[in-house]
Protein backbone atom coordinates (compact mmCIF):
# COMPACT_ATOMS: atom_id res chain seq x y z
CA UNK A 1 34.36 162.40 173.98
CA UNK A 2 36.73 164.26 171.59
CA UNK A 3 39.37 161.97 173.38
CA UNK A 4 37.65 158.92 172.56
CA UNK A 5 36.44 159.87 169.10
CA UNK A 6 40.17 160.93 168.09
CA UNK A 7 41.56 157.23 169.58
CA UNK A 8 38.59 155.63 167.04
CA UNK A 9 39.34 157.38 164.67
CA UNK A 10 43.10 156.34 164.76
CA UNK A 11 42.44 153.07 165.17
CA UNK A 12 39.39 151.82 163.03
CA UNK A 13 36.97 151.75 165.94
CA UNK A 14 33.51 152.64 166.59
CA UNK A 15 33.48 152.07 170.55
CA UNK A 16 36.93 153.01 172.54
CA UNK A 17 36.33 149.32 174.01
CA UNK A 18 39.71 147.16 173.93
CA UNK A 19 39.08 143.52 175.09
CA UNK A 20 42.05 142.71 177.27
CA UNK A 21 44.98 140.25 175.96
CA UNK A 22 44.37 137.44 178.29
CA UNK A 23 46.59 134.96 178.19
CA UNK A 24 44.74 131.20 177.72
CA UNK A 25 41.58 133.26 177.69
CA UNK A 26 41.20 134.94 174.49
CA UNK A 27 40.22 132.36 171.95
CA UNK A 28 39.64 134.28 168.38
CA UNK A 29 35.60 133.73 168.52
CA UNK A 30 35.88 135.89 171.54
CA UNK A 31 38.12 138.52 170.02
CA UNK A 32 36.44 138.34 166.72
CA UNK A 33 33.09 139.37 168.62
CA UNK A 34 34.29 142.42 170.41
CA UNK A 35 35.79 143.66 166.72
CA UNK A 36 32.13 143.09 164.82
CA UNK A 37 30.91 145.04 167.71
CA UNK A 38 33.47 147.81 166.99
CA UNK A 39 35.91 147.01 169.68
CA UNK A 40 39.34 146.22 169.73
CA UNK A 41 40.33 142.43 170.06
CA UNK A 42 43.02 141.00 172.11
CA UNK A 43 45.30 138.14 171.99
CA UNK A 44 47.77 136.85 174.92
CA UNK A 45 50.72 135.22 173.23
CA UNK A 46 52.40 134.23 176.61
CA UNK A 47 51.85 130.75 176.17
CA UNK A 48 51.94 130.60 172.35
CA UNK A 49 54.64 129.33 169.82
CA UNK A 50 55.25 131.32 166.57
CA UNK A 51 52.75 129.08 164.80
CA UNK A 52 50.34 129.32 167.12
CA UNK A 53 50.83 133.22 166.73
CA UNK A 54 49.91 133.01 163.20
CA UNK A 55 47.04 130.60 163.35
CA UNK A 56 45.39 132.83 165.68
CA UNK A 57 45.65 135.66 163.53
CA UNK A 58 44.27 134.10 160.94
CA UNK A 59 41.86 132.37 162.31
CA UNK A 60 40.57 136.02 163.87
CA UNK A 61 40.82 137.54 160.78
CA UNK A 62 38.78 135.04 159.63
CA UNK A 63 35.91 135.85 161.36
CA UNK A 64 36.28 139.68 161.62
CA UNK A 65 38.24 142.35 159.90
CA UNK A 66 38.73 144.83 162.76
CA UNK A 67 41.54 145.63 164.23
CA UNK A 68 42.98 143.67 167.01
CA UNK A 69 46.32 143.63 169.63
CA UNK A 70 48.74 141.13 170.31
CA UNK A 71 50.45 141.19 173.64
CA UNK A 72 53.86 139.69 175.09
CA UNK A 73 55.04 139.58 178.17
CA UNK A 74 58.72 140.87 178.22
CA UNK A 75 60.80 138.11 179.90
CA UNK A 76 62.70 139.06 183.21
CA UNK A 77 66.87 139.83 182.53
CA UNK A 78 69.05 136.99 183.34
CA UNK A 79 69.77 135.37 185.30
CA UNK A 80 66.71 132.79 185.77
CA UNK A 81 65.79 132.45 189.49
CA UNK A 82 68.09 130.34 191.75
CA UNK A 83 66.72 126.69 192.24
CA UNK A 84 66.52 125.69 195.97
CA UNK A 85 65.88 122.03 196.08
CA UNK A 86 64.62 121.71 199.79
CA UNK A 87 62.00 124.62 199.12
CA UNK A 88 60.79 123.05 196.12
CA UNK A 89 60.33 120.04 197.26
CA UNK A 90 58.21 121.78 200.43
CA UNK A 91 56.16 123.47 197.50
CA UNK A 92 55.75 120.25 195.73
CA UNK A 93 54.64 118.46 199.22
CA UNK A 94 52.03 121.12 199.58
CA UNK A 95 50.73 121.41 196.25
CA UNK A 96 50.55 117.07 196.63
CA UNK A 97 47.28 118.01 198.23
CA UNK A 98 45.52 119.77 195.72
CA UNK A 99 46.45 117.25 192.82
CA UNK A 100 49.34 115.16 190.91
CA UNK A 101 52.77 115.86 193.54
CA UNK A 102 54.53 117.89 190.77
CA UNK A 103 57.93 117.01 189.04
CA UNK A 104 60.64 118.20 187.12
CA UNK A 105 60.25 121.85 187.73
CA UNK A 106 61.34 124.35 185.00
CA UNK A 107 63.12 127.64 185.57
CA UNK A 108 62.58 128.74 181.94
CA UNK A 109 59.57 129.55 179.77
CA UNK A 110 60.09 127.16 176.69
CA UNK A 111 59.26 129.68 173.78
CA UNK A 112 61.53 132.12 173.03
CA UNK A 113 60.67 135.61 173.35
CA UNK A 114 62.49 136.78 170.38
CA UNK A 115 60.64 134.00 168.23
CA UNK A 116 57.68 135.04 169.96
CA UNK A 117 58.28 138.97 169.07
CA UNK A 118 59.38 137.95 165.10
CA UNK A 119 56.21 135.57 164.87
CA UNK A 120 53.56 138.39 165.88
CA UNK A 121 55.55 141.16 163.42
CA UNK A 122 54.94 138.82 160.92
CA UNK A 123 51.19 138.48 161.50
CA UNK A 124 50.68 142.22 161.64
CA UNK A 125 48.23 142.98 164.32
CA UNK A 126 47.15 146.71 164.94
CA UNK A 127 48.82 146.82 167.87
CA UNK A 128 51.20 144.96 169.84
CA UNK A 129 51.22 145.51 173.69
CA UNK A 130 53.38 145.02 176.24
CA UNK A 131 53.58 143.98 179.77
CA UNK A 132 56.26 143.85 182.49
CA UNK A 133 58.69 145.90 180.86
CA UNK A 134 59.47 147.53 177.55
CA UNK A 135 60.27 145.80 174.34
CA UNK A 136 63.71 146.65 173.15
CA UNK A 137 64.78 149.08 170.61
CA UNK A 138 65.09 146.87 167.88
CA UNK A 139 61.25 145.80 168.51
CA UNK A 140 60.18 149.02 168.34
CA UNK A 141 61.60 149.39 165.18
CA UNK A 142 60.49 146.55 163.58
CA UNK A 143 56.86 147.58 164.63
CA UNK A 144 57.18 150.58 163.47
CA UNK A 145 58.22 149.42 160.07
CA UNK A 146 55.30 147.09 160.09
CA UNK A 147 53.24 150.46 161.02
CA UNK A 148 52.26 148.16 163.91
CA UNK A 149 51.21 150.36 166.77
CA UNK A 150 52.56 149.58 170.73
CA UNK A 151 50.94 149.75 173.88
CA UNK A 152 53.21 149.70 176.60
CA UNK A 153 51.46 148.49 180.26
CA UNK A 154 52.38 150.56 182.87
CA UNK A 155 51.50 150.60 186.51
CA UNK A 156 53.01 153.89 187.64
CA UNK A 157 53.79 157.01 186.39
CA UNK A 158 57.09 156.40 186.08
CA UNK A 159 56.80 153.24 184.09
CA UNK A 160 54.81 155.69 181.49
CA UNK A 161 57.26 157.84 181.66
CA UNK A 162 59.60 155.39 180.72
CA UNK A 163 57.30 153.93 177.53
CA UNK A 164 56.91 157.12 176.20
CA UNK A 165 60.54 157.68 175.88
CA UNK A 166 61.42 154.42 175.02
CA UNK A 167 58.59 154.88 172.00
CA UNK A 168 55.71 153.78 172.48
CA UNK A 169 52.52 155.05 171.06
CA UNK A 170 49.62 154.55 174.02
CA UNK A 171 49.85 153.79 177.26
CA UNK A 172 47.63 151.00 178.74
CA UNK A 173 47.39 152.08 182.89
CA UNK A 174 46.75 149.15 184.63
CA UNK A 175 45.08 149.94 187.65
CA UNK A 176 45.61 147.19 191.10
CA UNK A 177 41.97 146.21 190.66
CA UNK A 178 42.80 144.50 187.29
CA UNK A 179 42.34 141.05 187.41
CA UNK A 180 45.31 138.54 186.52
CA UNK A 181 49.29 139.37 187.26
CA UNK A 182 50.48 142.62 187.69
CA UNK A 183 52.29 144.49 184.78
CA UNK A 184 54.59 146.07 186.78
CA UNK A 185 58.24 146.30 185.01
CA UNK A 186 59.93 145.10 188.05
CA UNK A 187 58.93 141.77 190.20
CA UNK A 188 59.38 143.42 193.33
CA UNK A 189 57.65 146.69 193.00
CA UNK A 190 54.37 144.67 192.00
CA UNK A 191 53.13 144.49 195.26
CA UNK A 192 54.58 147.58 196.90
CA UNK A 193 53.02 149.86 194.63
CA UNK A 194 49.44 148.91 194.07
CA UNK A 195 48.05 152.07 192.59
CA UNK A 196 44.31 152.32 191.92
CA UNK A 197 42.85 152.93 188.71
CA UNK A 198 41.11 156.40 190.07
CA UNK A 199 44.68 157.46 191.27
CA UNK A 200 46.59 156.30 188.09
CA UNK A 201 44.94 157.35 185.16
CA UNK A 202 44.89 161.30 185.61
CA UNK A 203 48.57 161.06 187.04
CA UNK A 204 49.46 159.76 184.31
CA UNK A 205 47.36 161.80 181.89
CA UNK A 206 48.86 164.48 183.02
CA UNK A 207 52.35 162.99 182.92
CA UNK A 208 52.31 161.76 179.20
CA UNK A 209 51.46 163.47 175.55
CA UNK A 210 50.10 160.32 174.19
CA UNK A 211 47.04 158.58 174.64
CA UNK A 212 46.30 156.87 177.84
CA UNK A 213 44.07 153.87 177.87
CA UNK A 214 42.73 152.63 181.27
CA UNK A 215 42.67 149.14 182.21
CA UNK A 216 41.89 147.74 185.90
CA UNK A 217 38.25 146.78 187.52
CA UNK A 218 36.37 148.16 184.39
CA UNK A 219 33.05 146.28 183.73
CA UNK A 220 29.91 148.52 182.68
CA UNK A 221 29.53 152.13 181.50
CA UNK A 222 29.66 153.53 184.42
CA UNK A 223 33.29 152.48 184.81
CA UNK A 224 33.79 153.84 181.01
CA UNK A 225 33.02 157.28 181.66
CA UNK A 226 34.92 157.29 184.98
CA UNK A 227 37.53 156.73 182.92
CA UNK A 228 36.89 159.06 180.45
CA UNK A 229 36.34 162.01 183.00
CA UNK A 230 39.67 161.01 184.27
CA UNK A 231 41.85 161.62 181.04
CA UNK A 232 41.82 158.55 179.52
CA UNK A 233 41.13 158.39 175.49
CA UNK A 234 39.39 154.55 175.78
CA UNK A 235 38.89 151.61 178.40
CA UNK A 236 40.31 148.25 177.98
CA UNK A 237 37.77 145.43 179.69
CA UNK A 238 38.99 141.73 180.38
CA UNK A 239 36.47 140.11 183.35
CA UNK A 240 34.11 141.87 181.82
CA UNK A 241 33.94 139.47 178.88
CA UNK A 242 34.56 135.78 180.54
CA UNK A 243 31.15 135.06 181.22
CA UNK A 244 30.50 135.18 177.65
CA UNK A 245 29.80 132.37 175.78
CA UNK A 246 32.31 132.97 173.04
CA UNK A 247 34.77 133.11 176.15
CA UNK A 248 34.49 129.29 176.68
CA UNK A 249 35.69 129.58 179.81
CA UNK A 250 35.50 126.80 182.46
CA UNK A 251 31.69 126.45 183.89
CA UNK A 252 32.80 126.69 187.49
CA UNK A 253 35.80 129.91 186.78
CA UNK A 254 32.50 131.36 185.19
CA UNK A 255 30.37 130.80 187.76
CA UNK A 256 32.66 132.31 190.17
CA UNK A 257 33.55 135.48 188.70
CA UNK A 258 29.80 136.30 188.48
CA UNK A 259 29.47 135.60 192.32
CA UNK A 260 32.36 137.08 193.34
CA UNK A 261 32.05 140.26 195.26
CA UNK A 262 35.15 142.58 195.42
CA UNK A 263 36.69 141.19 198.81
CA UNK A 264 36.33 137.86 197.30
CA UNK A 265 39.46 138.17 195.07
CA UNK A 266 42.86 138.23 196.16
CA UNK A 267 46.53 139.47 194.69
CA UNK A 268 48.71 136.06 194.63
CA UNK A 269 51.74 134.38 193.31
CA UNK A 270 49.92 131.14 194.19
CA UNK A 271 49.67 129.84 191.00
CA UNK A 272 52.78 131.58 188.99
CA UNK A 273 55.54 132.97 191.35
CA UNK A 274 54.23 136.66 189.99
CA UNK A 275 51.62 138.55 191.82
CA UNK A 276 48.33 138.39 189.74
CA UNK A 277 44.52 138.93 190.87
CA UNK A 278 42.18 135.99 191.42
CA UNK A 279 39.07 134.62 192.85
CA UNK A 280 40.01 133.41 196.54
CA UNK A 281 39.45 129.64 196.07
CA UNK A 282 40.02 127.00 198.37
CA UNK A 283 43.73 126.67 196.71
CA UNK A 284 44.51 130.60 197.14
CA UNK A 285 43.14 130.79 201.20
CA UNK A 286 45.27 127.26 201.98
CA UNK A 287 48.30 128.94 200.39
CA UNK A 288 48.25 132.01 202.77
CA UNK A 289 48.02 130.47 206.07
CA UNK A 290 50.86 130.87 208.10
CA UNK A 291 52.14 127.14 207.85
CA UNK A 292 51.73 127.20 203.60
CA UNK A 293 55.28 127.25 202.21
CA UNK A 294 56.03 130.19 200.00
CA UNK A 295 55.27 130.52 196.37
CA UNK A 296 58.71 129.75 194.18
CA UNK A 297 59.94 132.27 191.95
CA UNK A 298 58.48 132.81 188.41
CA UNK A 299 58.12 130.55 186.15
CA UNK A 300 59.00 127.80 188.85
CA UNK A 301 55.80 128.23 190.82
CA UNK A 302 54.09 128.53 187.64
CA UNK A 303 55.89 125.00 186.46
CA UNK A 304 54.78 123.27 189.86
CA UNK A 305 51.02 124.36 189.54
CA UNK A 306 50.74 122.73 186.19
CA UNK A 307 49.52 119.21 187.26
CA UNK A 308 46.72 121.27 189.67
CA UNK A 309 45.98 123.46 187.37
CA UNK A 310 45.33 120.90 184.76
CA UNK A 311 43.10 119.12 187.13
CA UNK A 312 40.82 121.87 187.50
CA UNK A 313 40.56 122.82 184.20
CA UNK A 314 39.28 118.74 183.38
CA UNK A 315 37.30 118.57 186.47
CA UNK A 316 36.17 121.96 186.27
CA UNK A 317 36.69 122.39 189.90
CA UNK A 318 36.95 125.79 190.92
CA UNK A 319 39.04 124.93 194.26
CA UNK A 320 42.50 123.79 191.76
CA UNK A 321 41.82 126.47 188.80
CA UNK A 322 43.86 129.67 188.21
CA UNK A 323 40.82 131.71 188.61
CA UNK A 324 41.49 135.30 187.33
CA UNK A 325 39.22 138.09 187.94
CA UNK A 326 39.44 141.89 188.53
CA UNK A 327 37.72 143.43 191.28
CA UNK A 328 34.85 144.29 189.33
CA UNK A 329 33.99 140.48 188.17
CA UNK A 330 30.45 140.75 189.43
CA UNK A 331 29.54 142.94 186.89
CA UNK A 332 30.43 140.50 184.39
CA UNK A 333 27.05 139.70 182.27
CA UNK A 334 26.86 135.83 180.93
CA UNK A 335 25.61 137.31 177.54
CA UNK A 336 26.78 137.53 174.26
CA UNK A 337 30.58 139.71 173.88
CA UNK A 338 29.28 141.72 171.27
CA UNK A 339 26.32 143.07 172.90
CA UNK A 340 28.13 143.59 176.34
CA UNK A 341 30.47 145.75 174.10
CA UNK A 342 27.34 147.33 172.43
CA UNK A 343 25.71 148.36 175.72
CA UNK A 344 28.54 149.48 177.44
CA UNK A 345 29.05 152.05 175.07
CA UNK A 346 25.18 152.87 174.31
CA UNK A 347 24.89 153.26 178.36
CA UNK A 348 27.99 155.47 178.28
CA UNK A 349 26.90 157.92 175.31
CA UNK A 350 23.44 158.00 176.80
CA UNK A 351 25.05 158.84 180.54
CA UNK A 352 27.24 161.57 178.33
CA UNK A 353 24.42 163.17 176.90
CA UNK A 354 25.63 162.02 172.92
C-alpha cells in the first residue's frame, strides 16, 4: 500500500489503476471514464497521425482532467523486411478465403514515428509509454523538458534493465498473459521468452530502483493485490475494460472476450506479422494448421489482413476480426469503466484490510 499510495501520489491518482494504451481500442469516452474514476487513461497512437494525436487529447481532456498516457510503438531499425513475391502471393491466396484477396502490400507503416513522437510532446500527456524498444535519447529529452513522464514496456529483466539506464521513469512489466502483441524489444525474442506475470514482476522489482507497474492477465482485485504483494507500485488493466460500453467495441469481439476461457486465446502473428494475444477464432485455428502458409513479416502481414479485418469489423463477425484479449478476458464485466475501476480497487482495499 505505501507503494501504491506513493505512485498516486506522484501521479494525480486516487486508484493505482492504468487503463492500457490499446491501439484502435481506446476511444477518449473510454479513457476519460477510467480518469473520473481516479485511474489513469490510455491512448494507443500506433495507428494515429499527428492530428489525430492532438484531437484525442483534446477531446479527453474534454471530458476529464486526470491524467492520462500516450503510447508509441518504437519502429523496428532498418532495413524494412525483405518482400518475397511467391510467399505473398501464397498469403494473399489464403487470406482470399476469409475476405477481399488482398493487394498492394506495404512494407512500411505510413506515419512517421518521429512526427508521431513530436505530435504527442506537443499535446503533453502525463506520461508517454513505450513499447518494443526504447525511445531515443533525444525523446527522452524532449519529455523530460515537457516534464512528461515515460513508461518503458519491458518483458524481461533485462529489457528493464535497459529502460532504466536509458531513462526512463516506470517500468510497465508486461507479463505473456497480456492480451494483444508482445512488447518485447526484439521480434525474435517475443516468443522465446514468454515470461509470466507472477515470474516477472518481483524479478524485476528487485532488479530496478524505480517503480514497476504490472501489466499482463489483470482483470479484478484479486489480480491487483497479487500484484501488489509481488513488488509492483500499481496495475495497468486493458481486457478488463472492453466489455464496457464506453469501449464501443465490436458486439461479437465483446461477446467473445466475456466467453473466452484462458485456453481459448492464442499468441499469433496471424493478423500483424508480430506475435500478439487473441481470442482463437475461426481465422487464428485455420492459420495454424500445418498446410496454412506462414504469417509475412511485420507490417506486411498486418497490410494483407486489412481487407479481412475490415470485413469483420462491418459484419461484426468474430471469425475475420483481430480479436485481442489477455488470458484473463473472462473476467471482463460488460458494465460501466468507471465502476469496474471503482470496484476493483474497493475489493482490493477491503481484501488489504484499508
Amino acid at each position: 500500500m505505501r507503494r501504491a499510495d506513493e505512485f498516486c501520489a506522484a501521479y494525480g491518482l486516487k486508484v493505482p489503476i492504468l487503463m492500457a494504451p490499446m491501439a484502435g481500442a481506446c476511444p477518449p469516452a473510454l479513457a476519460a471514464a477510467v480518469m473520473k474514476a481516479g485511474g489513469m487513461g490510455g491512448c494507443g497512437a500506433l495507428l494515429m497521425d499527428p492530428e489525430t494525436i492532438a484531437r484525442w487529447a483534446a477531446d479527453v481532456r474534454a471530458k476529464s482532467d486526470g491524467p492520462f498516457q500516450m503510447n508509441l510503438w518504437v519502429p523496428d531499425p532498418p532495413p524494412p523486411p525483405p518482400r518475397d513475391a511467391a510467399r505473398e502471393a501464397a498469403v494473399a491466396d489464403f487470406l482470399a478465403n476469409w475476405g477481399p484477396r488482398p493487394v498492394d502490400l506495404s512494407a512500411e507503416l505510413s506515419i512517421s514515428f518521429a512526427d508521431q513522437c513530436e505530435a504527442l510532446i506537443d499535446a503533453r500527456p502525463t506520461a508517454a509509454s513505450s513499447i518494443m524498444g526504447l525511445f531515443p535519447p533525444e525523446t527522452v529529452d524532449q519529455l523530460r523538458a515537457r516534464d512528461i513522464r515515460w513508461f518503458a514496456t519491458v518483458t524481461t529483466v533485462t529489457e528493464a534493465l535497459e529502460a532504466e539506464r536509458a531513462g526512463a521513469d516506470a517500468i510497465l512489466a508486461q507479463g505473456s498473459e497480456a492480451g494483444g502483441h508482445r512488447g518485447a524489444f526484439k521480434a525474435d525474442k517475443a516468443e522465446a521468452q514468454p515470461i509470466g506475470l507472477v515470474s516477472l514482476v518481483p524479478t524485476i522489482c528487485d532488479a530496478v530502483s524505480i517503480p514497476v507497474i504490472a501489466t499482463g492477465g489483470l482483470a479484478d482485485a484479486r489480480g491487483l493485490v497479487a500484484a501488489l504483494a509481488l513488488g509492483a507500485s500499481a496495475v495497468q488493466i486493458g481486457t478488463a475494460l472492453l466489455r464496457a460500453p464506453e469501449a464501443a467495441l465490436s458486439p461479437a469481439w465483446a461477446e467473445g472476450i466475456g466467453q473466452a476461457r484462458p485456453e481459448d486465446t492464442t499468441v499469433t502473428r496471424a493478423f500483424s506479422g508480430r506475435p500478439g494475444r487473441a481470442l482463437r477464432t475461426d481465422y487464428v485455428a485455420a492459420s495454424e494448421r500445418p498446410d496454412a502458409p506462414a504469417p509475412l513479416p511485420y507490417p506486411l502481414q498486418r497490410s494483407a489482413t486489412g481487407p479481412m479485418r475490415a470485413k469483420g469489423r462491418q459484419e461484426n463477425d468474430l471469425a475475420y476480426i483481430q480479436a485481442w484479449a489477455g488470458q484473463s478476458a473472462s473476467l471482463a464485466r460488460a458494465t460501466a469503466a468507471g465502476d469496474i475501476v471503482a470496484s476493483i480497487w474497493a475489493e482490493a482495499r477491503a481484501t488489504l484490510g484499508q
